[in-house]
Protein backbone atom coordinates (compact mmCIF):
# COMPACT_ATOMS: atom_id res chain seq x y z
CA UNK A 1 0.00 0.00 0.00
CA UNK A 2 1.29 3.52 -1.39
CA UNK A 3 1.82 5.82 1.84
CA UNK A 4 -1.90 7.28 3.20
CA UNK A 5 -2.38 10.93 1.60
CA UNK A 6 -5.05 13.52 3.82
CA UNK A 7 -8.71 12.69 3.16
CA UNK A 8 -9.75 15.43 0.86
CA UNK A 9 -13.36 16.54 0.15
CA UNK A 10 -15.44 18.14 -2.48
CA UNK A 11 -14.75 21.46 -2.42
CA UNK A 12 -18.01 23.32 -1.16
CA UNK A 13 -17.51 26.19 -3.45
CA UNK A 14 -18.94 23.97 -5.97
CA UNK A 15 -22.19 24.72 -4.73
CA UNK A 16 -21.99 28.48 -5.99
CA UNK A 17 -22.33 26.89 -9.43
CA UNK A 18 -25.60 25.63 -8.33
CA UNK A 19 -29.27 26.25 -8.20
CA UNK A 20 -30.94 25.18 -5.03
CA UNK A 21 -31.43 21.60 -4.64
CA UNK A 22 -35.20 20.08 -5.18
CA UNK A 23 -36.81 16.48 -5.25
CA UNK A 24 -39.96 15.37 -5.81
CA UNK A 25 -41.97 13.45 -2.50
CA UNK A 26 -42.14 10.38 -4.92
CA UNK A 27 -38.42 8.68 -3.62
CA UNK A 28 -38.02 7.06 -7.37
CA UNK A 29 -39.44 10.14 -9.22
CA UNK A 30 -37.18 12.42 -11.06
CA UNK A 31 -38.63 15.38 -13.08
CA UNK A 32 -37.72 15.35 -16.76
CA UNK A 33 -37.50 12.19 -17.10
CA UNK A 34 -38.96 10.26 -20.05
CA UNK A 35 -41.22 6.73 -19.21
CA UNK A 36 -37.91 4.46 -20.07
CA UNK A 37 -35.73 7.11 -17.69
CA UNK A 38 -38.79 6.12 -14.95
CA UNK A 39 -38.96 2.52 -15.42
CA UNK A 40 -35.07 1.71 -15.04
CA UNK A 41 -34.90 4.49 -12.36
CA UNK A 42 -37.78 2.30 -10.65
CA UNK A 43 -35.96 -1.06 -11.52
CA UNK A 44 -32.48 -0.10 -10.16
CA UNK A 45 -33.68 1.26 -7.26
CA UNK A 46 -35.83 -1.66 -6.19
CA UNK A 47 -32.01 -3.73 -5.56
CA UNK A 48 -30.72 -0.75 -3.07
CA UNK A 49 -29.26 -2.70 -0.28
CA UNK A 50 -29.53 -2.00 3.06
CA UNK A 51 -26.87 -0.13 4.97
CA UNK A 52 -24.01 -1.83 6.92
CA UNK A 53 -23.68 -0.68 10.47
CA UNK A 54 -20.62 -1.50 12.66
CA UNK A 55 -18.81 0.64 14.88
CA UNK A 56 -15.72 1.15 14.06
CA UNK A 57 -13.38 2.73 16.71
CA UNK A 58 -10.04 3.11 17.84
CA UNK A 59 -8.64 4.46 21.44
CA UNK A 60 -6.03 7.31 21.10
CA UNK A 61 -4.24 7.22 24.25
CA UNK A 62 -2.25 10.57 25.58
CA UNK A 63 -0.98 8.97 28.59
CA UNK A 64 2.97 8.79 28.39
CA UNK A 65 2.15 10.41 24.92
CA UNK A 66 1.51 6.41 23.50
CA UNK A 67 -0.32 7.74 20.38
CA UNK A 68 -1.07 11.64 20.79
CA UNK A 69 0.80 13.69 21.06
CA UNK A 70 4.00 12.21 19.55
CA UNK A 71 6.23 13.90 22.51
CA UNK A 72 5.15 16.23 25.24
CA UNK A 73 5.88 20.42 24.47
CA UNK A 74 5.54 19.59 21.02
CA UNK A 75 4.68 22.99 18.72
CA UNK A 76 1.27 23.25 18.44
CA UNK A 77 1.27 23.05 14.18
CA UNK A 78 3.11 19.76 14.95
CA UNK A 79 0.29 18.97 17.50
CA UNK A 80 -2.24 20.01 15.30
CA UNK A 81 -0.65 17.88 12.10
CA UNK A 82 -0.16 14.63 13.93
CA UNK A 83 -3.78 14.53 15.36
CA UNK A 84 -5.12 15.46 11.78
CA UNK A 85 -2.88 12.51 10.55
CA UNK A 86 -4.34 9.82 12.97
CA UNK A 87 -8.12 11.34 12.09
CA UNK A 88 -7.27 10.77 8.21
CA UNK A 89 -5.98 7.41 8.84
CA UNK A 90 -8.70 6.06 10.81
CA UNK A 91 -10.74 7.70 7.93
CA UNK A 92 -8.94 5.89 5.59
CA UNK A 93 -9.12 2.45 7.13
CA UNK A 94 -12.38 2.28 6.85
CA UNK A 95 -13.50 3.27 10.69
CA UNK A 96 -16.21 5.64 12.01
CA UNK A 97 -15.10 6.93 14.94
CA UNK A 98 -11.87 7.92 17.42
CA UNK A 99 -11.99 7.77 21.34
CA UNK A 100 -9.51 10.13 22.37
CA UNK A 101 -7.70 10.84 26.07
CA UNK A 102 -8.41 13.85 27.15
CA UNK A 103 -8.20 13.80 30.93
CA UNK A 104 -5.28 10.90 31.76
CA UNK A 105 -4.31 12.26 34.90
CA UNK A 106 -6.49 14.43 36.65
CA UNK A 107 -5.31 16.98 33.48
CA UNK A 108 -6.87 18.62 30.72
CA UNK A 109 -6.27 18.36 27.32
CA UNK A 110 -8.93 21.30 26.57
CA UNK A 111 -9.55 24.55 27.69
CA UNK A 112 -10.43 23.91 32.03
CA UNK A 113 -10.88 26.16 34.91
CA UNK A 114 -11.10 23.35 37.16
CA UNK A 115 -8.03 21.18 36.21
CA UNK A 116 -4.32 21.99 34.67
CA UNK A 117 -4.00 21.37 30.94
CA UNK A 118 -1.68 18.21 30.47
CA UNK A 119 1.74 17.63 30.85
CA UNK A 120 1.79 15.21 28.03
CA UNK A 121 0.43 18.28 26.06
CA UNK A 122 2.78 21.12 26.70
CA UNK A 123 5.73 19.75 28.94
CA UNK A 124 4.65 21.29 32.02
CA UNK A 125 1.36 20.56 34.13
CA UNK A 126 -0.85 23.95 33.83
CA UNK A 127 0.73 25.60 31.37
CA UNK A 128 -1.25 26.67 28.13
CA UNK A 129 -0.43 25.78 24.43
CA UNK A 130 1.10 28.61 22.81
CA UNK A 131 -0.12 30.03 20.59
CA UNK A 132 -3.32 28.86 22.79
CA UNK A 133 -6.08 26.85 21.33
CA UNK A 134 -8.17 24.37 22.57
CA UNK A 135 -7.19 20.66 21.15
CA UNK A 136 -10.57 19.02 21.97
CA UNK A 137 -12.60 22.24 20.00
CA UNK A 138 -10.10 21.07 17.08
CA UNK A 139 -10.62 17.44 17.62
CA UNK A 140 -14.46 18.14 17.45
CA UNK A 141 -14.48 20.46 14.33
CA UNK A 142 -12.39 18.18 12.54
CA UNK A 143 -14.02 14.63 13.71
CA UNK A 144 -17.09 16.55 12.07
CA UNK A 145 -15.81 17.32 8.58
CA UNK A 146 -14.77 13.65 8.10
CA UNK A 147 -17.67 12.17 9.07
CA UNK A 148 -16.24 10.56 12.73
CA UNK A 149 -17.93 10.35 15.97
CA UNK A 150 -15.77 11.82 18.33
CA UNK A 151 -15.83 10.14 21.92
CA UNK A 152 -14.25 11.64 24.92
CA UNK A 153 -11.96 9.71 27.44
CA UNK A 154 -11.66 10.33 31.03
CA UNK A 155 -9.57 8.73 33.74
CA UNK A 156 -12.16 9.00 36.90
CA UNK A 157 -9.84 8.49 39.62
CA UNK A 158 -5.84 8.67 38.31
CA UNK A 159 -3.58 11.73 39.62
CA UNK A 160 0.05 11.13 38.41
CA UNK A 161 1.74 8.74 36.02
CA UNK A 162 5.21 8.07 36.35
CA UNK A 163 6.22 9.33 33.12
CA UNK A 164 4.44 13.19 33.88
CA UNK A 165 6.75 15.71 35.84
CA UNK A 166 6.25 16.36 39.61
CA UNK A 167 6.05 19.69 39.41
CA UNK A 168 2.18 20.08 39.61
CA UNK A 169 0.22 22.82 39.24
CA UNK A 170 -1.70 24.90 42.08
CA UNK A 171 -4.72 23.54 40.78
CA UNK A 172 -3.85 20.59 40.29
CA UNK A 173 -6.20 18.26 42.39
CA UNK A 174 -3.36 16.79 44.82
CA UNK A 175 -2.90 21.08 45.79
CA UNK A 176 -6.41 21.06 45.65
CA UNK A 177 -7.55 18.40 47.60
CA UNK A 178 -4.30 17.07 49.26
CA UNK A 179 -6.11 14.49 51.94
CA UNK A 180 -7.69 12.47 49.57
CA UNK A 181 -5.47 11.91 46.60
CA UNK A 182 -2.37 9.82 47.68
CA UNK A 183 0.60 8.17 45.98
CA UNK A 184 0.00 4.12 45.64
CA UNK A 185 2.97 2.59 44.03
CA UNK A 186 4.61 4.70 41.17
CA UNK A 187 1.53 6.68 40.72
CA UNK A 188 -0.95 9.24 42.29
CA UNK A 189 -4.49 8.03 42.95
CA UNK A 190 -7.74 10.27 44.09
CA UNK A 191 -9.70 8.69 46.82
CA UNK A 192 -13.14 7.44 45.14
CA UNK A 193 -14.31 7.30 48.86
CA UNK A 194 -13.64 10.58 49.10
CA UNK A 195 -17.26 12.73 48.42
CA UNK A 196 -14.92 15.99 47.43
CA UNK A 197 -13.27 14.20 44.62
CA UNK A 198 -16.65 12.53 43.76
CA UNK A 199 -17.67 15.27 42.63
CA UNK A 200 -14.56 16.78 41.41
CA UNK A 201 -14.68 14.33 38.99
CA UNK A 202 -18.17 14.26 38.00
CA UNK A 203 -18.09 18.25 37.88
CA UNK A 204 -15.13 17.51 35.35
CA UNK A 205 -17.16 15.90 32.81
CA UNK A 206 -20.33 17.48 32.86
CA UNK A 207 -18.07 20.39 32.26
CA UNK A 208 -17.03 19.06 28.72
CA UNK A 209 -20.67 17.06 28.47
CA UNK A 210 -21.98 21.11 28.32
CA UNK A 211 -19.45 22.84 26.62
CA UNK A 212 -18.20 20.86 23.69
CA UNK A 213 -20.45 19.03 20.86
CA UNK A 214 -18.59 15.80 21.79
CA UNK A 215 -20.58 12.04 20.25
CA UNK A 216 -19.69 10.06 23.64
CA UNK A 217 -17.96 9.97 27.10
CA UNK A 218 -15.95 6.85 27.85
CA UNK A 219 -14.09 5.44 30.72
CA UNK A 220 -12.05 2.61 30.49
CA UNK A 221 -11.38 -0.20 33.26
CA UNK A 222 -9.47 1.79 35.58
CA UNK A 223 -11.42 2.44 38.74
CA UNK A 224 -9.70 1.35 42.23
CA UNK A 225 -6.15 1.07 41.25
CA UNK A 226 -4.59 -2.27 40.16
CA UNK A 227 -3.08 -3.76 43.39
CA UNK A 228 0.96 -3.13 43.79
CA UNK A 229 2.98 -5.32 45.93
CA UNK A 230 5.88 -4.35 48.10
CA UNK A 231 9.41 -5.48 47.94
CA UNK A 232 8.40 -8.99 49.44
CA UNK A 233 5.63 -9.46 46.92
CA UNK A 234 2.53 -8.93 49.38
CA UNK A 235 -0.22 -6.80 48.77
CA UNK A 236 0.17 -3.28 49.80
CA UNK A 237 -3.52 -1.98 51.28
CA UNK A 238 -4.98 1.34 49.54
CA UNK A 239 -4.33 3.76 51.73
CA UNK A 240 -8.29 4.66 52.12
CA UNK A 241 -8.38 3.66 55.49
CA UNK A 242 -9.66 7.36 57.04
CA UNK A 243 -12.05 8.37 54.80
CA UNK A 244 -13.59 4.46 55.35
CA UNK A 245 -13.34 5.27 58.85
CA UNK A 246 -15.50 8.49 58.19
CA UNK A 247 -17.77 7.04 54.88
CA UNK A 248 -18.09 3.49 55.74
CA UNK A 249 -21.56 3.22 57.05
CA UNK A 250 -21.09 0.22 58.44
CA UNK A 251 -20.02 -1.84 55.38
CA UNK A 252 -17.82 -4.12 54.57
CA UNK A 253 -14.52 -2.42 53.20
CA UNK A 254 -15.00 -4.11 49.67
CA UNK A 255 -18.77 -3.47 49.74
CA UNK A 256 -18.27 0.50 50.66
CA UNK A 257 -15.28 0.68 47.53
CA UNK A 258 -17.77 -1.15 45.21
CA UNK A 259 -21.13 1.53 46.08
CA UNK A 260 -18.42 3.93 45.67
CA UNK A 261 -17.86 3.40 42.26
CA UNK A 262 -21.33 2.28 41.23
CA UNK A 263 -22.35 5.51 43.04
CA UNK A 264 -20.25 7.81 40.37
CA UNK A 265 -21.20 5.44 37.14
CA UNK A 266 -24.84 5.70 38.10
CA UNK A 267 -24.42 9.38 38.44
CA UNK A 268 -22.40 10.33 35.67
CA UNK A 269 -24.87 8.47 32.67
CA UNK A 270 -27.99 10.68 34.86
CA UNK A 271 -25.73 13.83 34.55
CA UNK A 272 -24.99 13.21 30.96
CA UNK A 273 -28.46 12.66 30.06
CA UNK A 274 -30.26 15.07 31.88
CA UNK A 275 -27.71 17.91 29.89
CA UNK A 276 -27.25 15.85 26.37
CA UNK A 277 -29.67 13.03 26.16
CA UNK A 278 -28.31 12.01 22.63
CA UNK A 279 -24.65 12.14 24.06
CA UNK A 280 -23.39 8.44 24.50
CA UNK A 281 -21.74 6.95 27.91
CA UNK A 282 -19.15 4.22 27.47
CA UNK A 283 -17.00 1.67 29.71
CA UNK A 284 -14.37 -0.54 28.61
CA UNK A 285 -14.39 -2.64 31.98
CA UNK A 286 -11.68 -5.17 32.13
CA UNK A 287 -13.12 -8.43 30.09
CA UNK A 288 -13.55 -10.87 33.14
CA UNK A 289 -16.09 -9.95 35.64
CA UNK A 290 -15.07 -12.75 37.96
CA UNK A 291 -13.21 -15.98 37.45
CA UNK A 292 -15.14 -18.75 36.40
CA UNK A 293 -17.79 -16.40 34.01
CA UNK A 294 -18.65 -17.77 31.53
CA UNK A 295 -16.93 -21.65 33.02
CA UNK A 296 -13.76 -22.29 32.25
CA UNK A 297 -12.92 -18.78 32.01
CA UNK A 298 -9.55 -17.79 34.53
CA UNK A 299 -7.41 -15.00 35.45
CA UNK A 300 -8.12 -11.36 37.26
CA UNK A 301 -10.99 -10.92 39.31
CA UNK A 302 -11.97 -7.00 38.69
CA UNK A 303 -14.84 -7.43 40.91
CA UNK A 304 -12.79 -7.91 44.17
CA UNK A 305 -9.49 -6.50 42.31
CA UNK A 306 -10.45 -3.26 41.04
CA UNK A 307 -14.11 -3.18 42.86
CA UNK A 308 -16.18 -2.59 39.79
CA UNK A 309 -19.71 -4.59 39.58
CA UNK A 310 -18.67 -4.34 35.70
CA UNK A 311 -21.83 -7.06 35.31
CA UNK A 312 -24.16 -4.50 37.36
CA UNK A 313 -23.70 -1.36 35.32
CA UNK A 314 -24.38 -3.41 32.26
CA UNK A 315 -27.99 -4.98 33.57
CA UNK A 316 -28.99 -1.44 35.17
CA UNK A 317 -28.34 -0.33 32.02
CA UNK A 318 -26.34 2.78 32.80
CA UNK A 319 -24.81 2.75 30.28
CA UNK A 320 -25.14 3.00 26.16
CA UNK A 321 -22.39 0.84 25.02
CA UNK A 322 -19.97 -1.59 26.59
CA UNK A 323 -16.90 -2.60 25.31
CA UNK A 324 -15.37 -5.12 27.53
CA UNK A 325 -11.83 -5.56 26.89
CA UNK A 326 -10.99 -8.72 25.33
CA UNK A 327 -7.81 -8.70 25.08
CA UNK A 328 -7.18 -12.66 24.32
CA UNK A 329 -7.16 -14.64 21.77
CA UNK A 330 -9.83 -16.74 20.09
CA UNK A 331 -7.69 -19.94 21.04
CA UNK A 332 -6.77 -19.24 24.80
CA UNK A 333 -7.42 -21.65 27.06
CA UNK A 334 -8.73 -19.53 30.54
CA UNK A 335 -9.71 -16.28 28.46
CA UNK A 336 -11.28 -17.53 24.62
CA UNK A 337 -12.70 -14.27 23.08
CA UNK A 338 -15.92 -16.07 21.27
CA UNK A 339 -17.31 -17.30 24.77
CA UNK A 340 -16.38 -14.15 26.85
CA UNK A 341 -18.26 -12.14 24.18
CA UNK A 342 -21.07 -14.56 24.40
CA UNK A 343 -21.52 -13.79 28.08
CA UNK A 344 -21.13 -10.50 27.82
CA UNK A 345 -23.83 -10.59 25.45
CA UNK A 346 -26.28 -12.94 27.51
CA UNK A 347 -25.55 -9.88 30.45
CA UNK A 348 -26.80 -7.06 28.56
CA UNK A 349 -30.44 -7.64 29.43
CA UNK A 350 -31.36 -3.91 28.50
CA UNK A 351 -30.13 -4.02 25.03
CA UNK A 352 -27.09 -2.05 24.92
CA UNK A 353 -24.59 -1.79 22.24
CA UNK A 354 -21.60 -4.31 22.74
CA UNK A 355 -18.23 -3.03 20.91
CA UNK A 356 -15.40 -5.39 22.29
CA UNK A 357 -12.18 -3.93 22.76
CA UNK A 358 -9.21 -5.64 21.06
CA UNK A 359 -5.94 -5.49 21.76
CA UNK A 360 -3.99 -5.18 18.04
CA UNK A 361 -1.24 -4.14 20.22
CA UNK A 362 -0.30 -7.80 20.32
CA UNK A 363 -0.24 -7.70 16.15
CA UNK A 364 1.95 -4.39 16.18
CA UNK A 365 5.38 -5.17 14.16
CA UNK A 366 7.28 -4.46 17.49
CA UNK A 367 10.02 -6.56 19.85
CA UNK A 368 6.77 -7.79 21.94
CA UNK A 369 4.37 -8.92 19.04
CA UNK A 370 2.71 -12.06 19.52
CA UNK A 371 -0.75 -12.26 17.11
CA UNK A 372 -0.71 -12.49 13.15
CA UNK A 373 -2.99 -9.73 11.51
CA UNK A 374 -5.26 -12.24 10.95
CA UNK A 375 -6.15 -13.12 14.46
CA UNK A 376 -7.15 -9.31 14.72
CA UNK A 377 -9.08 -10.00 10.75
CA UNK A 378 -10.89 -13.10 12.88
CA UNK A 379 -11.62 -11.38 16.47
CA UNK A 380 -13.84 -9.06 14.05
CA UNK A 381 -15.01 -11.81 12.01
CA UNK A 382 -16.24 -13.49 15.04
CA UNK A 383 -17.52 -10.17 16.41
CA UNK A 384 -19.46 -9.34 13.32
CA UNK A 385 -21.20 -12.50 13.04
CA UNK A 386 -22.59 -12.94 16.63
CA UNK A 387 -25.72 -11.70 17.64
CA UNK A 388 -26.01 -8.96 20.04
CA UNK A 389 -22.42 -7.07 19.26
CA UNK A 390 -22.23 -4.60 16.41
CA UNK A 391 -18.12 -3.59 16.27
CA UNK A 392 -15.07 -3.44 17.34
CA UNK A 393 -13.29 -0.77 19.76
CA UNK A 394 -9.28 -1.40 18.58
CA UNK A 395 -6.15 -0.49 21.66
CA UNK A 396 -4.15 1.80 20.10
CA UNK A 397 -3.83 3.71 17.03
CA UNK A 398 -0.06 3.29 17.63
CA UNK A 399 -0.52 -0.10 15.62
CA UNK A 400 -1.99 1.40 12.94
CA UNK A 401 0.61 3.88 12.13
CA UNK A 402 1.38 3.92 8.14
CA UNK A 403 5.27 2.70 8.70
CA UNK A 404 3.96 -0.77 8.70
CA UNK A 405 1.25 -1.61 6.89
CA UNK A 406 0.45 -5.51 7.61
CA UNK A 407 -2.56 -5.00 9.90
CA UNK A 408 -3.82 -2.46 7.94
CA UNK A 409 -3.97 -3.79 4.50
CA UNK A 410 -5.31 -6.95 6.28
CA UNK A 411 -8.53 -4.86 7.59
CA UNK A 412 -8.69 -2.88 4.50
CA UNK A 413 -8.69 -6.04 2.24
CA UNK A 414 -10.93 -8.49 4.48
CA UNK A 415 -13.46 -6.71 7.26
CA UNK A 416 -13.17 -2.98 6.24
CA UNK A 417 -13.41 -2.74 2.42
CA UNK A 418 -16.40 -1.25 2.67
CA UNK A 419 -17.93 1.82 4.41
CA UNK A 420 -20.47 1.10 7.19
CA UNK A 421 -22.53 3.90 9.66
CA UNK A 422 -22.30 3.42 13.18
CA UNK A 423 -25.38 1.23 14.42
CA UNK A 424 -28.73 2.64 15.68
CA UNK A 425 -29.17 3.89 19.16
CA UNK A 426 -32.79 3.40 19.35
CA UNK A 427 -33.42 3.90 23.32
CA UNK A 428 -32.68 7.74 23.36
CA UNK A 429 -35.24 8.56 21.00
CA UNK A 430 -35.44 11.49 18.23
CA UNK A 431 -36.32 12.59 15.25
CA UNK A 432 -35.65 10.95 12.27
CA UNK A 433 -34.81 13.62 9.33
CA UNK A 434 -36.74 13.78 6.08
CA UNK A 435 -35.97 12.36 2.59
CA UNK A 436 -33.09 14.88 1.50
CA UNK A 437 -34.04 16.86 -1.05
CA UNK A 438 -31.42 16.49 -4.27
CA UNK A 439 -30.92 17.04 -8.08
CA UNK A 440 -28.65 16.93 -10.57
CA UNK A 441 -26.86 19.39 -12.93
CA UNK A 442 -23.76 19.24 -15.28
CA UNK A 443 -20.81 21.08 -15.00
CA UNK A 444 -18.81 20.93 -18.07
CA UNK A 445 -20.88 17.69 -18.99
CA UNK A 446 -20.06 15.82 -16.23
CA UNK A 447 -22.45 15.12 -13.60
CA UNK A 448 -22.50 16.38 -10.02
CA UNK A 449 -25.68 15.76 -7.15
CA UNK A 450 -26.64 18.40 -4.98
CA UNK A 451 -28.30 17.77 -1.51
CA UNK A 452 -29.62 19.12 1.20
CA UNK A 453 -31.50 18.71 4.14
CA UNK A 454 -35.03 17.64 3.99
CA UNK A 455 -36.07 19.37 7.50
CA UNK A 456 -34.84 20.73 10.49
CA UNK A 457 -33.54 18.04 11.86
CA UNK A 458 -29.68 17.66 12.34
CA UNK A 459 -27.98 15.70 10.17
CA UNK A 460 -24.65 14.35 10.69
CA UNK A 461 -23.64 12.30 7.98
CA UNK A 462 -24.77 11.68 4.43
CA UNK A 463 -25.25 7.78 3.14
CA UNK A 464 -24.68 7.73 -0.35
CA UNK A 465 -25.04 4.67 -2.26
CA UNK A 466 -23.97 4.34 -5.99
CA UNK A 467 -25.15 2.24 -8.56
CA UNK A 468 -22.21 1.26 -11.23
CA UNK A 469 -20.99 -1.56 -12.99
CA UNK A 470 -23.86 -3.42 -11.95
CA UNK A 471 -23.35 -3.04 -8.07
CA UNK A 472 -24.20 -0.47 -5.25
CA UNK A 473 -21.46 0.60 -3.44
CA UNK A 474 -21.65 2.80 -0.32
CA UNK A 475 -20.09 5.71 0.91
CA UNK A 476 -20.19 8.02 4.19
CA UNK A 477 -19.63 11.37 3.78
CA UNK A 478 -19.58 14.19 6.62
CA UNK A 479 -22.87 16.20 6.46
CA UNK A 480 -21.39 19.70 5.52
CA UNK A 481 -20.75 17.81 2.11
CA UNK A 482 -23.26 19.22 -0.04
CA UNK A 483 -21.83 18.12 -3.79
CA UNK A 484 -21.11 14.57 -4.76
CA UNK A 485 -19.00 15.25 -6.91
CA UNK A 486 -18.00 13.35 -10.88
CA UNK A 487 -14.99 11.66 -9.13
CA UNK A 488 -17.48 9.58 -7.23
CA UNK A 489 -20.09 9.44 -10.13
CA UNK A 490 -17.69 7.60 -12.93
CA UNK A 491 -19.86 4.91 -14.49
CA UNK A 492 -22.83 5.67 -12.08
CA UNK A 493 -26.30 4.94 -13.20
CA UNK A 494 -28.34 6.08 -10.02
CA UNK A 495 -27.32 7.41 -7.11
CA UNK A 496 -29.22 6.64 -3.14
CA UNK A 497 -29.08 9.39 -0.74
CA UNK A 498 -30.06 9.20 2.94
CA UNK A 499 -29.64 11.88 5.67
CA UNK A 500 -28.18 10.42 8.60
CA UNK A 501 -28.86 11.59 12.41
CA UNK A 502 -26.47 11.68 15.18
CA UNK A 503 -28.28 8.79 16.85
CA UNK A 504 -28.17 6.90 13.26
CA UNK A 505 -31.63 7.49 12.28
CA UNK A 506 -31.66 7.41 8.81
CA UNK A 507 -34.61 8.87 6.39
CA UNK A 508 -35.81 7.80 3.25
CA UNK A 509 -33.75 7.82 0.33
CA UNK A 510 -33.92 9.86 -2.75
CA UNK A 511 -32.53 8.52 -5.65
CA UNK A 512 -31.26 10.34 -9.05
CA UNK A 513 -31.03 9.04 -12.61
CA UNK A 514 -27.74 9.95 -14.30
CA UNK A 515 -27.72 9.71 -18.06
């Protein structure tokens, strides 16, 4: 595969050219045209397919700057390029949508009053780009004119990382609440006990949830910290033991740390959709909920290990997708992907989107690299084909970067060939938009549709199907695309548009004849 060139778009100054766009009500109507025009118009568009949906998603991780930035205190156009880079990529690979790190460490990587912009951002905790501008107000503008969702990705309850400086800002939250964030092994860790930094950290994201036109809000499986040891290998207690003391209510220690954290889940999907019902809420809990679930299965217990009820959230339904981590292959013995999935599935008893995580890190060309690309090709395989889960959530974008392309040309040439919308999310309602209203004019003999809206309701992405060669093929296309331009057209016969919601409600199509 050639090196990946920046997706490029029709320019919108085409439309000048333009009259306004119209459409009959009739979908397979189309003024002008003559009774043989009508009747292959009507033929043709009796095959249209139905749309693929998958989500297709990637996690682009900031802590210790593992796929964004490339180095901390890097100039902002270089900022600015690499991020546009990974967006074009994923664009390019055939995936709908990014899930980016924006708070790793009790840090910002957007414009905050309440926390220090990142360390792994500008070199030094609190201090501003320069020239300032907000990264996650560019992530959003440009998720948007490529068509991508854009998910946001907070760390709940981690202070420091090991590879960030010491040298913390004054408002950073170990100045700002200093008794309830304390150092546990080689990092920093709020208390989730701790009723301040509860709502610290739920204050954090409704923050973002209200200010920025984000798709999602995701946390991954990092709640109580992984257990450290101490120089004699035994378990070194999480020093929580005073604000238990003051919070307990009479509970067993692992009982209190569990409400805790079902506590700030529960709270954080009400917060999010009491401000932006159509606004998604994510977890990527770690992929065993206890030993022995489904049988067979082995390994960490993140129920008494990390004290998340991962199962719980999931039948509440408090959330609108899960994507457990399954980080195994389909062949291992304690952890097997297929029957993991499965119960994951048989869990989600409200109907919730499943998107396992997958961890191509294991088919990155790298020293440590222990999966063919087509284990990854297979995971998705399996994925796509079992009932209940509709995509694939992919750890990190560092595996996809263009200086090898082996996993990539293996998704682009097996699973991801072809476009697909993200799926349906039918339980938060709205309104589905009209039929689009379209037509078609010539420019220099070639032809070019024009679309638009059908009604006021948003539309987010355009589904364009084309029908050449005796085929439909399908393409996405960001919604401030308002030309479909000859490029696409060559050898086209009819063309299928649908508006497409935020939510993926989809309307009606409207099709147009090209002679």
């Amino acid at each position: 595969m050639t090196r990946l060139h920046r997706w490029t778009f029709v320019a919108p100054l085409l439309l000048a050219l333009f009259v306004s766009a119209c459409s009959s009500s009739n979908p397979t109507s189309w003024s002008g045209s003559t009774p043989s025009d009508q009747r292959k118009l009507e033929r043709i568009s009796a095959t249209l397919p139905d749309l693929d949906r998958e989500f297709r998603a990637v996690w682009v991780a900031t802590v210790a700057n593992i796929d964004w930035p490339s180095q901390p205190g890097l100039p902002v156009h270089e900022q600015k390029s690499e991020l546009l880079d990974i967006m074009d990529r994923v664009r390019l690979l055939g995936m709908n949508a990014i899930i980016l790190q924006i708070r790793p460490t009790a840090d910002a990587f957007y414009a905050s009053e309440r926390e220090p912009w990142s360390y792994y951002l500008t070199g030094e905790d609190g201090r501003a780009p320069d020239p300032l501008y907000d990264p996650l107000t560019f992530a959003v503008d440009e998720a948007k004119r490529r068509g991508l969702d854009l998910h946001v990705w907070f760390n709940p309850y981690r202070a420091g990382h090991p590879t960030a400086s010491d040298t913390l800002a004054a408002i950073n939250v170990s100045n700002q609440f200093p008794d309830a964030v304390h150092d546990y092994g080689t990092q920093r860790w709020m208390d989730p006990g701790s009723p301040e930094i509860a709502d610290h950290s739920f204050n954090v994201i409704m923050d973002v949830v209200e200010r920025y036109d984000i798709d999602g809000v995701h946390m991954d499986d990092y709640f109580y910290p992984y257990a450290v040891q101490d120089a004699e290998g035994h378990a070194v207690a999480f020093p929580d033991s005073a604000t238990f003391a003051t919070y307990g209510d009479g509970l067993e220690l692992a009982d209190w740390r569990r409400r805790n954290v079902d506590t700030f889940i529960e709270r954080v999907y009400a917060g999010i959709k009491e401000r932006k019902p159509w606004v998604l809420f994510g977890l990527s809990p770690f992929g065993i909920w206890r030993p022995g679930h489904p049988e067979g299965v082995t390994g960490f217990d993140q129920y008494e290990g990390l004290y998340a009820d991962a199962r719980k959230w999931l039948r509440r339904g408090w959330v609108d997708y899960y994507t457990p981590q399954l980080y195994w292959s389909l062949e291992s013995q304690g952890q097997p992907y297929g029957p993991l999935l499965d119960w994951w599935i048989g869990e989600n008893v409200m109907n919730r989107h499943i998107w396992p995580g997958n961890a191509i890190y294991r088919a990155d060309p790298g020293p440590n690299k222990a999966w063919p690309a087509k284990e990854v090709v297979n995971q998705v395989v399996r994925t796509r084909y079992t009932p209940g889960a509709s995509g694939n959530v992919f750890f990190s974008m560092q595996a996809l970067r263009p200086d090898d392309q082996v996993l990539s040309d293996s998704l682009l040439q097996t699973v991801y060939g072809s476009e697909a919308l993200p799926p349906q999310t039918t339980w938060l309602g709205g309104d589905s938009p009209a039929q689009p209203r379209t037509s078609i004019r010539y420019l220099a003999g070639r032809p070019h549709v024009v679309m638009a809206p059908g009604n006021e309701v948003e539309v987010r992405r355009w589904a364009i199907q084309i029908y050449a060669n005796n085929r439909w093929v399908t393409h996405v296309l960001p919604a401030s695309t308002r030309t479909i331009g000859a490029e696409l057209l060559h050898n086209a016969e009819v063309v299928a548009v649908r508006a497409v919601t935020r939510l993926g409600q989809t309307s009606q199509p409207s099709f147009e004849l090209i002679r």
